[in-house]
C-alpha atoms as a PDB file:
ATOM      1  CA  UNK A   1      -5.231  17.809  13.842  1.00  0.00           C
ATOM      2  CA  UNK A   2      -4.009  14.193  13.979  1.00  0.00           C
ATOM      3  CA  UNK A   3      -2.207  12.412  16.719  1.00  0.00           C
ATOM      4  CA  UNK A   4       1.371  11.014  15.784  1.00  0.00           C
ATOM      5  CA  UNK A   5       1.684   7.391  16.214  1.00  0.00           C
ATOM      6  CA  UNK A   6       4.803   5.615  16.394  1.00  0.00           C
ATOM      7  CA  UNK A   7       5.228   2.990  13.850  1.00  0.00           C
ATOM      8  CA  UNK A   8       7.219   0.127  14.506  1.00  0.00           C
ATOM      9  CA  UNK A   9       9.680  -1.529  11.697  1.00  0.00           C
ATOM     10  CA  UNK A  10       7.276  -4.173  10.501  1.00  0.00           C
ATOM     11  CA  UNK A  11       4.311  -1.844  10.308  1.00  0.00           C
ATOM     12  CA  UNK A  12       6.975   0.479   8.441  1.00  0.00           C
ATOM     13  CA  UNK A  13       8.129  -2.374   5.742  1.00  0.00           C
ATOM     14  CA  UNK A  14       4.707  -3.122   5.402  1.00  0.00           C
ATOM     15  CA  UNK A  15       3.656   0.465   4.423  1.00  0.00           C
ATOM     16  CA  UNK A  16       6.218   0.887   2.235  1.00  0.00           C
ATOM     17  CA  UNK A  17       5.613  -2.572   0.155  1.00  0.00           C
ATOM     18  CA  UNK A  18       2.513  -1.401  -0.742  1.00  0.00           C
ATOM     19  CA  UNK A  19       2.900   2.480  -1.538  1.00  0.00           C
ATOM     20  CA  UNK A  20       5.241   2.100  -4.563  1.00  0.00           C
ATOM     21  CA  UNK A  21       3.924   2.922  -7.437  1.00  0.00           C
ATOM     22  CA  UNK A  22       5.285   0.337  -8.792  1.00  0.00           C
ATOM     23  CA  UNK A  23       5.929  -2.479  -6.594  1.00  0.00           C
ATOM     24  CA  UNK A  24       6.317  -5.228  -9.461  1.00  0.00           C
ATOM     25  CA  UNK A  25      10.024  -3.590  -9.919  1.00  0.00           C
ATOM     26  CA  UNK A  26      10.921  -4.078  -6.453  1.00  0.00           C
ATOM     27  CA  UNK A  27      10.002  -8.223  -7.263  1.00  0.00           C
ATOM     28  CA  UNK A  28      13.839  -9.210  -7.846  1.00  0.00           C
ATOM     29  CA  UNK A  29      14.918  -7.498  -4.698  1.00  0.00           C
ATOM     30  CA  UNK A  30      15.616  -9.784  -1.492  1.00  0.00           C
ATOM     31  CA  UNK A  31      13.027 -11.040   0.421  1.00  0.00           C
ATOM     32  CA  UNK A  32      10.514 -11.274  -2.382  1.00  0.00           C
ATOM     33  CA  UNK A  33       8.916 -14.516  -3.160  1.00  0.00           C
ATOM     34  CA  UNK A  34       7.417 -15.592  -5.975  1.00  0.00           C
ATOM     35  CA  UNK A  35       6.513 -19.392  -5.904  1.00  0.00           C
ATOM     36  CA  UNK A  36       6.095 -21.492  -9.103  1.00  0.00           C
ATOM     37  CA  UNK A  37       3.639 -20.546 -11.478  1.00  0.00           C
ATOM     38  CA  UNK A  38       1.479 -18.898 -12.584  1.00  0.00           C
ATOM     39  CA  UNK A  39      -1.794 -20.267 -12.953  1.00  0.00           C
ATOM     40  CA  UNK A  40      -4.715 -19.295 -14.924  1.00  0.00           C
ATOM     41  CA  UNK A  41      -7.818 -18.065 -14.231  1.00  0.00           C
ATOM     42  CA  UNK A  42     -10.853 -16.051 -15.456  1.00  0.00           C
ATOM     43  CA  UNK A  43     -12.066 -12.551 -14.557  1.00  0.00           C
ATOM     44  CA  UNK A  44     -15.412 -11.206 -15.892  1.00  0.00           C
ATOM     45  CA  UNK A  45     -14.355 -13.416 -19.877  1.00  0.00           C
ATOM     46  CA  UNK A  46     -11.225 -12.714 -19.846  1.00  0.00           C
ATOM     47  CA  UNK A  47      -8.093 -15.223 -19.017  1.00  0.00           C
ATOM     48  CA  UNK A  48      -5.871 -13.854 -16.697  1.00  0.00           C
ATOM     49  CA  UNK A  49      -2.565 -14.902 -15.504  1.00  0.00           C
ATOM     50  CA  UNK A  50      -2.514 -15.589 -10.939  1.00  0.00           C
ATOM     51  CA  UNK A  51       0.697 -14.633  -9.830  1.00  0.00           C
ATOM     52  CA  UNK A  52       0.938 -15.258  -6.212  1.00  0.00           C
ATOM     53  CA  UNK A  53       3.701 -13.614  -3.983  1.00  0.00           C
ATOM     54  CA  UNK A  54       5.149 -13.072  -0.778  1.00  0.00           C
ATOM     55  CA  UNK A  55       6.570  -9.597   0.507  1.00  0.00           C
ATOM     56  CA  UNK A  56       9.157  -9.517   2.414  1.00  0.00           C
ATOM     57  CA  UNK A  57       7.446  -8.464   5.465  1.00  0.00           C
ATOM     58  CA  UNK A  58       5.047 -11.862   4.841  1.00  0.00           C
ATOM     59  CA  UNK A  59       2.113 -10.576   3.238  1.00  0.00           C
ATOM     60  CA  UNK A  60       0.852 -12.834   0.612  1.00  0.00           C
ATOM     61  CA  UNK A  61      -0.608 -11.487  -2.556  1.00  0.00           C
ATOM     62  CA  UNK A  62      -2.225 -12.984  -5.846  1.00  0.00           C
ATOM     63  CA  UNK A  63      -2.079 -10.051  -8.847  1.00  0.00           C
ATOM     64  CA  UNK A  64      -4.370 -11.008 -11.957  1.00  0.00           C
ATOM     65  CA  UNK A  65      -2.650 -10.421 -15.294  1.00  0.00           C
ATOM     66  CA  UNK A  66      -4.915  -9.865 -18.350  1.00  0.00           C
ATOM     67  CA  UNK A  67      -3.318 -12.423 -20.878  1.00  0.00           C
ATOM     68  CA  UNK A  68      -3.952 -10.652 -23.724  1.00  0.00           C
ATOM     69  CA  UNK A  69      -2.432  -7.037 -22.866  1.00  0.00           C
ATOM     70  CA  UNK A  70      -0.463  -7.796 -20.164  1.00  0.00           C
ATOM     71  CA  UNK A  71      -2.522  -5.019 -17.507  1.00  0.00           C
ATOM     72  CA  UNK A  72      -3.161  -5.546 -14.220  1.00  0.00           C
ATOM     73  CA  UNK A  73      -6.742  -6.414 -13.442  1.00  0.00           C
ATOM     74  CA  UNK A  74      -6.955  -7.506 -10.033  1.00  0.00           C
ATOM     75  CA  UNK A  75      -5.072  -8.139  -6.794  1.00  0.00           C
ATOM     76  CA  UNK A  76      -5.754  -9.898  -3.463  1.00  0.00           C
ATOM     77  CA  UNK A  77      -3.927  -9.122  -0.173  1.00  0.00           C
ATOM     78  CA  UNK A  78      -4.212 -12.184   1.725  1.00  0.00           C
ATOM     79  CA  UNK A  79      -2.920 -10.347   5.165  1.00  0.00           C
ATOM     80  CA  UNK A  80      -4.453 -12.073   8.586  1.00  0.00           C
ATOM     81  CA  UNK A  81      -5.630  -9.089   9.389  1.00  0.00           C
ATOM     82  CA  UNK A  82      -7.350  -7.156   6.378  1.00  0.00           C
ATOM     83  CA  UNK A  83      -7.368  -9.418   3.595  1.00  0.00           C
ATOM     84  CA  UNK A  84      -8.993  -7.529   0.390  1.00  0.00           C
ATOM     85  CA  UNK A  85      -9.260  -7.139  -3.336  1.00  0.00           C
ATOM     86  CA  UNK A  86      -8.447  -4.195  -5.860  1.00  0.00           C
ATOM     87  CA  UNK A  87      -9.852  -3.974  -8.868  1.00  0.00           C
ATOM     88  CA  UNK A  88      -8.333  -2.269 -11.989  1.00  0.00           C
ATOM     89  CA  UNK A  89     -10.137  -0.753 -14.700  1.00  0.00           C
ATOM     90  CA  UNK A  90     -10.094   2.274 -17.884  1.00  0.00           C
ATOM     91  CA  UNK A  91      -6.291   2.145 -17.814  1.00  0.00           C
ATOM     92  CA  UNK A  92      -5.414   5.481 -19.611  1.00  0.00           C
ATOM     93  CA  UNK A  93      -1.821   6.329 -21.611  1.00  0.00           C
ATOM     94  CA  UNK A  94      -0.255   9.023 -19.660  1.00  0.00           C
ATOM     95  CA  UNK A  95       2.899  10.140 -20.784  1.00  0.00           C
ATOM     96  CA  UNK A  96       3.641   6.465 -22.080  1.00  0.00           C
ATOM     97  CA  UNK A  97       2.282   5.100 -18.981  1.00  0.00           C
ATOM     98  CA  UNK A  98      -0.487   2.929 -18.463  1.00  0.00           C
ATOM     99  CA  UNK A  99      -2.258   3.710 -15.590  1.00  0.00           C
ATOM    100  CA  UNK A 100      -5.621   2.253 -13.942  1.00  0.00           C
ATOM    101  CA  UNK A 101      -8.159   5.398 -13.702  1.00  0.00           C
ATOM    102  CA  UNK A 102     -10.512   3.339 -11.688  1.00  0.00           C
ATOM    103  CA  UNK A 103      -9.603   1.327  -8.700  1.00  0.00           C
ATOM    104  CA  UNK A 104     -12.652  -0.574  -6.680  1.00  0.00           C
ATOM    105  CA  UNK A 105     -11.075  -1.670  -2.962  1.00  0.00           C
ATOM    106  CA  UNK A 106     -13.258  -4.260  -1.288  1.00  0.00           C
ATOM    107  CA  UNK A 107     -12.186  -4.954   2.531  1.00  0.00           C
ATOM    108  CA  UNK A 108     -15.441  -5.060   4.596  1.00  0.00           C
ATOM    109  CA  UNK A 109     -17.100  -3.017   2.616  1.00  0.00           C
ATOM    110  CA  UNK A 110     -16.537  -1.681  -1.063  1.00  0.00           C
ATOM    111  CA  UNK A 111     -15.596   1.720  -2.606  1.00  0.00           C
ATOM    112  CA  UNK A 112     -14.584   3.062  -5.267  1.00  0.00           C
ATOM    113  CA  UNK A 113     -12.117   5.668  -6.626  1.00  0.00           C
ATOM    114  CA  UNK A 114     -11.824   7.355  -9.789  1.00  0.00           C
ATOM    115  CA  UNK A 115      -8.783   9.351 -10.837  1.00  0.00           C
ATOM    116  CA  UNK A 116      -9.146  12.053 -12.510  1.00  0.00           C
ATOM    117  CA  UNK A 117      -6.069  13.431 -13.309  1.00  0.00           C
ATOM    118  CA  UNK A 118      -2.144  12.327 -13.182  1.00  0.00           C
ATOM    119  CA  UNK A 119       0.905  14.217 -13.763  1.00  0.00           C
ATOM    120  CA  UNK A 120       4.685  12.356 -13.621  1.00  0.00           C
ATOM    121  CA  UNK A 121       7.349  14.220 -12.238  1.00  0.00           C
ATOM    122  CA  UNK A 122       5.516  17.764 -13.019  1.00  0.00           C
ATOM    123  CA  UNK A 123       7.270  20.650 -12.167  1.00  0.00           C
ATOM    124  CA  UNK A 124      10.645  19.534 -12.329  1.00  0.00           C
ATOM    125  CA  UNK A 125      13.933  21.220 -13.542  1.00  0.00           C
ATOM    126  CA  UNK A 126      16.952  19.714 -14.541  1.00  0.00           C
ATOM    127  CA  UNK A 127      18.542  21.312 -12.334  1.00  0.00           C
ATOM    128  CA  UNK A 128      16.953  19.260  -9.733  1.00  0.00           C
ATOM    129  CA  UNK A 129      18.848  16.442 -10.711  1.00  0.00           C
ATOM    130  CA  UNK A 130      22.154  17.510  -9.857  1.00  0.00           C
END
């Protein structure tokens, strides 16, 4: 069994920046920056828009926009202490949803994750709504 750490507020805001599911809706909140731009670039042929932000909490990102479709194909933490890179690939329409089915992290090392199956709000009532 694990040992409970305590976290401590930044480490908290930090956590939960990066586990929405979709943190691009949280950009017009407070405390988001988004500087001037975006650039362009080029990933494996393919033109991508750089959009570079700041969280909150100070963590600068770059996300890689595919031009053409508008998905997600890359994005780089820039953090001082574990900068890395996602990779987004075989986005899938589930339930009117695209979602990446592959994700390759690379940190100090690389690996890769495929998903194999995802389910929104599954199991729900409406009930549970009120």
């Amino acid at each position: 069994m694990g040992v409970s750490q305590p976290v401590d507020n930044e480490s908290r805001q930090r956590i939960l920046e990066q586990e929405a599911p979709f943190p691009e809706l949280n950009y017009s909140d407070s405390g988001y920056k988004l500087p001037l731009g975006p650039d362009l670039d080029n990933i494996d042929g393919k033109d991508v828009y750089v959009v570079s932000e700041i969280t909150p909490s100070g963590v600068g990102l770059k996300e890689y926009i595919d031009v053409v479709n508008g998905l997600k194909l890359r994005k780089k933490i820039t953090s001082d202490d574990a900068p890395s890179t996602i990779d987004y690939a075989n986005y899938q329409d589930i339930s009117g949803i695209l979602v990446a089915m592959e994700e390759t992290i690379e940190q100090s090392f690389e690996v890769q994750f495929t998903i194999k199956d995802v389910k929104f709000n599954s199991g729900l009532q409406e009930g549970d709504f009120k």
